[in-house]
C-alpha atoms as a PDB file:
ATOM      1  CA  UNK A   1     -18.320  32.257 -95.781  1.00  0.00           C
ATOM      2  CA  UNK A   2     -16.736  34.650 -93.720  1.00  0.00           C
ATOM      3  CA  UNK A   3     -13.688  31.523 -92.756  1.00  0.00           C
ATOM      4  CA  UNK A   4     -13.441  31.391 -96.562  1.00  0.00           C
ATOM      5  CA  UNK A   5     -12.533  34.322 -97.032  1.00  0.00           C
ATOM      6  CA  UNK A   6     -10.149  34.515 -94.806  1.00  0.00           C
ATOM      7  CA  UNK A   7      -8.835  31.074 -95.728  1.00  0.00           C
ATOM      8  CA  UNK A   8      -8.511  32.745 -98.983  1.00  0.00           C
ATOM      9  CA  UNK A   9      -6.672  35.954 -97.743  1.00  0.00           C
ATOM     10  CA  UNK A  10      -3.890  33.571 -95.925  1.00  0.00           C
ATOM     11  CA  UNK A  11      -3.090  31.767 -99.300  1.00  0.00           C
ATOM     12  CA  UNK A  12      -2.879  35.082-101.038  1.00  0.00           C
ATOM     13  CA  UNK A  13      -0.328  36.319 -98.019  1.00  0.00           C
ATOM     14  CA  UNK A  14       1.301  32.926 -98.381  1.00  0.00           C
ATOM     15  CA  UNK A  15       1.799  33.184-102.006  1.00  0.00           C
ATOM     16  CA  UNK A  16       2.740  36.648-102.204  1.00  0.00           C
ATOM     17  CA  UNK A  17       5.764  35.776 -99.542  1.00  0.00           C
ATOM     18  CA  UNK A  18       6.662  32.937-101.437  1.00  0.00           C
ATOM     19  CA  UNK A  19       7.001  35.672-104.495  1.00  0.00           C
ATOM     20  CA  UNK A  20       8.804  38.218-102.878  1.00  0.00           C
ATOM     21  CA  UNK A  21      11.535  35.266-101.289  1.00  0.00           C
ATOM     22  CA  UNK A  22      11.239  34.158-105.219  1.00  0.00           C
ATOM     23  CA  UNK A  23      11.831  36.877-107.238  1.00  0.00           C
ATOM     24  CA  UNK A  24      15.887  37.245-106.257  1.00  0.00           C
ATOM     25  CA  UNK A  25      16.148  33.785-106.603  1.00  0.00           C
ATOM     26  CA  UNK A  26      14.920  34.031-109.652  1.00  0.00           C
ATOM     27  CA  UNK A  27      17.308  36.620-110.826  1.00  0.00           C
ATOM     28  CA  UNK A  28      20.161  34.968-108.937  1.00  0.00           C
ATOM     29  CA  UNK A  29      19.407  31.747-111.370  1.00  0.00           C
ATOM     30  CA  UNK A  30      19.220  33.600-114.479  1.00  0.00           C
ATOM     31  CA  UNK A  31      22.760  35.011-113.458  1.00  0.00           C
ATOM     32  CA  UNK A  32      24.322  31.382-112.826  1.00  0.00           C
ATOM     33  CA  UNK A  33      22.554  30.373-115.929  1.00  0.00           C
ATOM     34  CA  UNK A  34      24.282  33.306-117.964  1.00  0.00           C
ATOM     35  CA  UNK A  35      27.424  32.655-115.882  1.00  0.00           C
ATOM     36  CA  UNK A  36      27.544  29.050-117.019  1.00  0.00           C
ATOM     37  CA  UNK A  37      26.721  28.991-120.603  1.00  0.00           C
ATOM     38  CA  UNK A  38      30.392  30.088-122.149  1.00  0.00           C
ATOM     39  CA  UNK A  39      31.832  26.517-123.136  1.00  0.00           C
ATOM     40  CA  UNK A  40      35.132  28.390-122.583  1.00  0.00           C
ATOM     41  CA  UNK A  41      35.690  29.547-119.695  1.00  0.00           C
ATOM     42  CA  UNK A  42      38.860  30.688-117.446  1.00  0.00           C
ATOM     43  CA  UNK A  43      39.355  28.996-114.188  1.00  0.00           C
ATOM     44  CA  UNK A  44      38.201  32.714-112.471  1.00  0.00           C
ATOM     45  CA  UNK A  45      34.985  32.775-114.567  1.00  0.00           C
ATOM     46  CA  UNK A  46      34.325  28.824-113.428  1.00  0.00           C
ATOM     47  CA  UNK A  47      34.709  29.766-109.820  1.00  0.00           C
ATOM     48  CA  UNK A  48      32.595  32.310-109.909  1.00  0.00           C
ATOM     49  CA  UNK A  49      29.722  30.244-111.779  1.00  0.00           C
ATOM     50  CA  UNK A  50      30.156  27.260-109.271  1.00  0.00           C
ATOM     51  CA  UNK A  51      29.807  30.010-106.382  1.00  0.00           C
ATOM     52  CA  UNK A  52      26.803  31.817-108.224  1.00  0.00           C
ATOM     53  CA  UNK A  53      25.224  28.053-108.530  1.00  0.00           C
ATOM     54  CA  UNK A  54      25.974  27.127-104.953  1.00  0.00           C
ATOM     55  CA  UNK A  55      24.513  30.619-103.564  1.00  0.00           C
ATOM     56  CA  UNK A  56      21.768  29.971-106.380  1.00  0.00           C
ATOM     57  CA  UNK A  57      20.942  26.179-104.933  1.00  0.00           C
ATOM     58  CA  UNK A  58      20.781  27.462-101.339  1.00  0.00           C
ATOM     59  CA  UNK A  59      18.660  29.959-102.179  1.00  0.00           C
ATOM     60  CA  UNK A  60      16.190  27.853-103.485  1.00  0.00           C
ATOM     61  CA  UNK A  61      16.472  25.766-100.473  1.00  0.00           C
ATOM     62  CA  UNK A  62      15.958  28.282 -98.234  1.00  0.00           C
ATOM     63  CA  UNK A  63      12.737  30.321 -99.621  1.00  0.00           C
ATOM     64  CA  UNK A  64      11.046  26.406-100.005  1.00  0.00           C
ATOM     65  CA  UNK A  65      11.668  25.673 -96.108  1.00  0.00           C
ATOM     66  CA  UNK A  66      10.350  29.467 -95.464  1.00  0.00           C
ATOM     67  CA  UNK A  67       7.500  29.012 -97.635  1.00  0.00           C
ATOM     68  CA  UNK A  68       6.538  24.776 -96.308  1.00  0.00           C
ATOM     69  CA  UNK A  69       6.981  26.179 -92.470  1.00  0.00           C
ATOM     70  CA  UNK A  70       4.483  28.707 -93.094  1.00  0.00           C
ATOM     71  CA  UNK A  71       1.751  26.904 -94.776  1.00  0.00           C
ATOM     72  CA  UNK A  72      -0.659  24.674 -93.277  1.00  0.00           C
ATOM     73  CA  UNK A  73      -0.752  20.620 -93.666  1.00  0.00           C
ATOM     74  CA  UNK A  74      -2.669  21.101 -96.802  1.00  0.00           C
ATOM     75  CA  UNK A  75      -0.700  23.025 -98.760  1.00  0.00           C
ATOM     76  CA  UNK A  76       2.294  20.864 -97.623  1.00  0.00           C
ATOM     77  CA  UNK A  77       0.003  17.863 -98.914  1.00  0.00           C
ATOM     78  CA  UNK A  78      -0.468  20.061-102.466  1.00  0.00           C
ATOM     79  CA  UNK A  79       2.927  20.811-102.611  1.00  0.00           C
ATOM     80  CA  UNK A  80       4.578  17.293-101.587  1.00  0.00           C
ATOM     81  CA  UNK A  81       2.501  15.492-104.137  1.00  0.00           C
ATOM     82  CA  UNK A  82       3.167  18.231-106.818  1.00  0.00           C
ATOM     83  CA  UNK A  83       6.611  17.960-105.933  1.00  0.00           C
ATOM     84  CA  UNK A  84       6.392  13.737-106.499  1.00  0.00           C
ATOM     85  CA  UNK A  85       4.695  14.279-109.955  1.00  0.00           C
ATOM     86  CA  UNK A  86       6.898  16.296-110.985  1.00  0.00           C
ATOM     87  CA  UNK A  87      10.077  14.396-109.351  1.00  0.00           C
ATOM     88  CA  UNK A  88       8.839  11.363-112.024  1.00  0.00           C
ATOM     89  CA  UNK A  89       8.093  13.180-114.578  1.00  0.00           C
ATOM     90  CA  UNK A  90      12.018  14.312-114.924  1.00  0.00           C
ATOM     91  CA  UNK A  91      13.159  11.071-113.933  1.00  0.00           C
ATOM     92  CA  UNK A  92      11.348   9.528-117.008  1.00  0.00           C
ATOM     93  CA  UNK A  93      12.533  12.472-118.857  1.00  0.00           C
ATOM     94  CA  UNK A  94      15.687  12.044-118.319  1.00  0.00           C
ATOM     95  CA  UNK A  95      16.030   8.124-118.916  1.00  0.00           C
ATOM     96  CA  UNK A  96      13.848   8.611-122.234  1.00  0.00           C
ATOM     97  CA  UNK A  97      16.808  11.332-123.597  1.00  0.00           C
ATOM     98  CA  UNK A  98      19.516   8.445-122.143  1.00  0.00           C
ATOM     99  CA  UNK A  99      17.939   6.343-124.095  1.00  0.00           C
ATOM    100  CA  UNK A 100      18.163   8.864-127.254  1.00  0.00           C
ATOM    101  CA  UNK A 101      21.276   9.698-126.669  1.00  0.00           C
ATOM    102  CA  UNK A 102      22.967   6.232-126.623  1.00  0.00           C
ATOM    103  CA  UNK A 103      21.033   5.818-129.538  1.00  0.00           C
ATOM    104  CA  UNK A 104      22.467   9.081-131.226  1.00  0.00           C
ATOM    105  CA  UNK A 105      19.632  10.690-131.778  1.00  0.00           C
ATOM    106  CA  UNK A 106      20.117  13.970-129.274  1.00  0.00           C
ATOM    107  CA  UNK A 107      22.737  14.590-126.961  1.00  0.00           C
ATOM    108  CA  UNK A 108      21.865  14.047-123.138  1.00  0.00           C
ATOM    109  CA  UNK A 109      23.656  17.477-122.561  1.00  0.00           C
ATOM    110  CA  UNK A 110      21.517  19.442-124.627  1.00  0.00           C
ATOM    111  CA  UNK A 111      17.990  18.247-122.729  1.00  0.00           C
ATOM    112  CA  UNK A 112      18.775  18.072-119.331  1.00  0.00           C
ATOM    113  CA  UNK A 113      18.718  21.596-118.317  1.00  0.00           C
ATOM    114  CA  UNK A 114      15.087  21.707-120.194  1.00  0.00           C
ATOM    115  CA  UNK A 115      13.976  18.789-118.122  1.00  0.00           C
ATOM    116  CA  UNK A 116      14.902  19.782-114.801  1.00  0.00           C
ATOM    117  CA  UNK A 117      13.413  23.326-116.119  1.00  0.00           C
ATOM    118  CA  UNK A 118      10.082  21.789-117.163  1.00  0.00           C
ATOM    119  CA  UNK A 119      10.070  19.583-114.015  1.00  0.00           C
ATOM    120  CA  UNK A 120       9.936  23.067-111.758  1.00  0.00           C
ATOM    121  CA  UNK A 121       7.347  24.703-113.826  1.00  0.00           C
ATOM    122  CA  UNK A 122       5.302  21.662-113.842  1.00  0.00           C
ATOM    123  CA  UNK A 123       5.414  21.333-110.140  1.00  0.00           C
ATOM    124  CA  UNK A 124       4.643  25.102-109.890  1.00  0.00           C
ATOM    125  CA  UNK A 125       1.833  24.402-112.223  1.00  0.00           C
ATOM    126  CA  UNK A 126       0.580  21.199-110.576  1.00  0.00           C
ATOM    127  CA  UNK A 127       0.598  22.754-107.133  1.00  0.00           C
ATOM    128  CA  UNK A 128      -1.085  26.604-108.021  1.00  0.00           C
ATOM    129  CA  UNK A 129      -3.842  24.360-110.659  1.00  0.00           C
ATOM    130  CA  UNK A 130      -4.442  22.010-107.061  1.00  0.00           C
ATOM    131  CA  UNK A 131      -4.522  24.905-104.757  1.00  0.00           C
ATOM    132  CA  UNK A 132      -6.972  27.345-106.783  1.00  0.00           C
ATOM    133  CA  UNK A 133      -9.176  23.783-107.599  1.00  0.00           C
ATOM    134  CA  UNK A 134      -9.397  22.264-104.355  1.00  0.00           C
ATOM    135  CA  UNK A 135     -10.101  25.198-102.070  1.00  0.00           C
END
């Protein structure tokens, strides 16, 4: 009982890391998002959203090494496999809105951003639903 608890402690430590690393990531992503979504934009207000995305995709890089090197091989387990169901998920997402929009139905530009979106919080979800279940 008592290693339980304890077990249980270290995820909560890990998690709240992985939220404090998260949250000006976060906030770094809404900024590139905001940054990017005037269709016309000066060649000053481009470099500065390519920069904020580059800083922005590094970022994320960075707090998921921090957060796999300090969990243990079976939250790297959870979180690989999350990350592969959620890796196919977008990559059938995106070849079902290819398919609608050479068919004309919806443009490709308009879904992509929602399925690489979805294909994060799914892999969040999949990996905190695994984690909470499995312990």
């Amino acid at each position: 009982m008592a290693k339980e608890m304890q077990q249980d402690q270290v995820t909560r430590a890990a998690r709240r890391a992985v939220l404090i690393d998260g949250i000006p990531v976060s906030t770094l992503g809404v900024v590139a998002l905001a940054l990017g979504s005037n269709p016309d934009q000066s060649a000053v207000q481009k470099g500065w959203w390519i920069a904020t995305t580059t800083v922005f995709t590094l970022a994320i890089a960075w707090v998921l090494l921090r957060a796999f090197r300090r969990a243990d091989e079976y939250l790297r387990r959870i979180q690989l496999e999350s990350m592969a169901i959620a890796f196919a998920a977008v990559l059938v997402g995106l070849q079902v809105a290819t398919l609608l929009d050479a068919a004309g139905i919806v443009r490709l530009q308009q879904l992509a951003q929602l399925i690489l979106i979805g294909g994060v919080a799914m892999w969040l979800l999949i990996a905190d639903l695994r984690t909470r279940l499995h312990r």
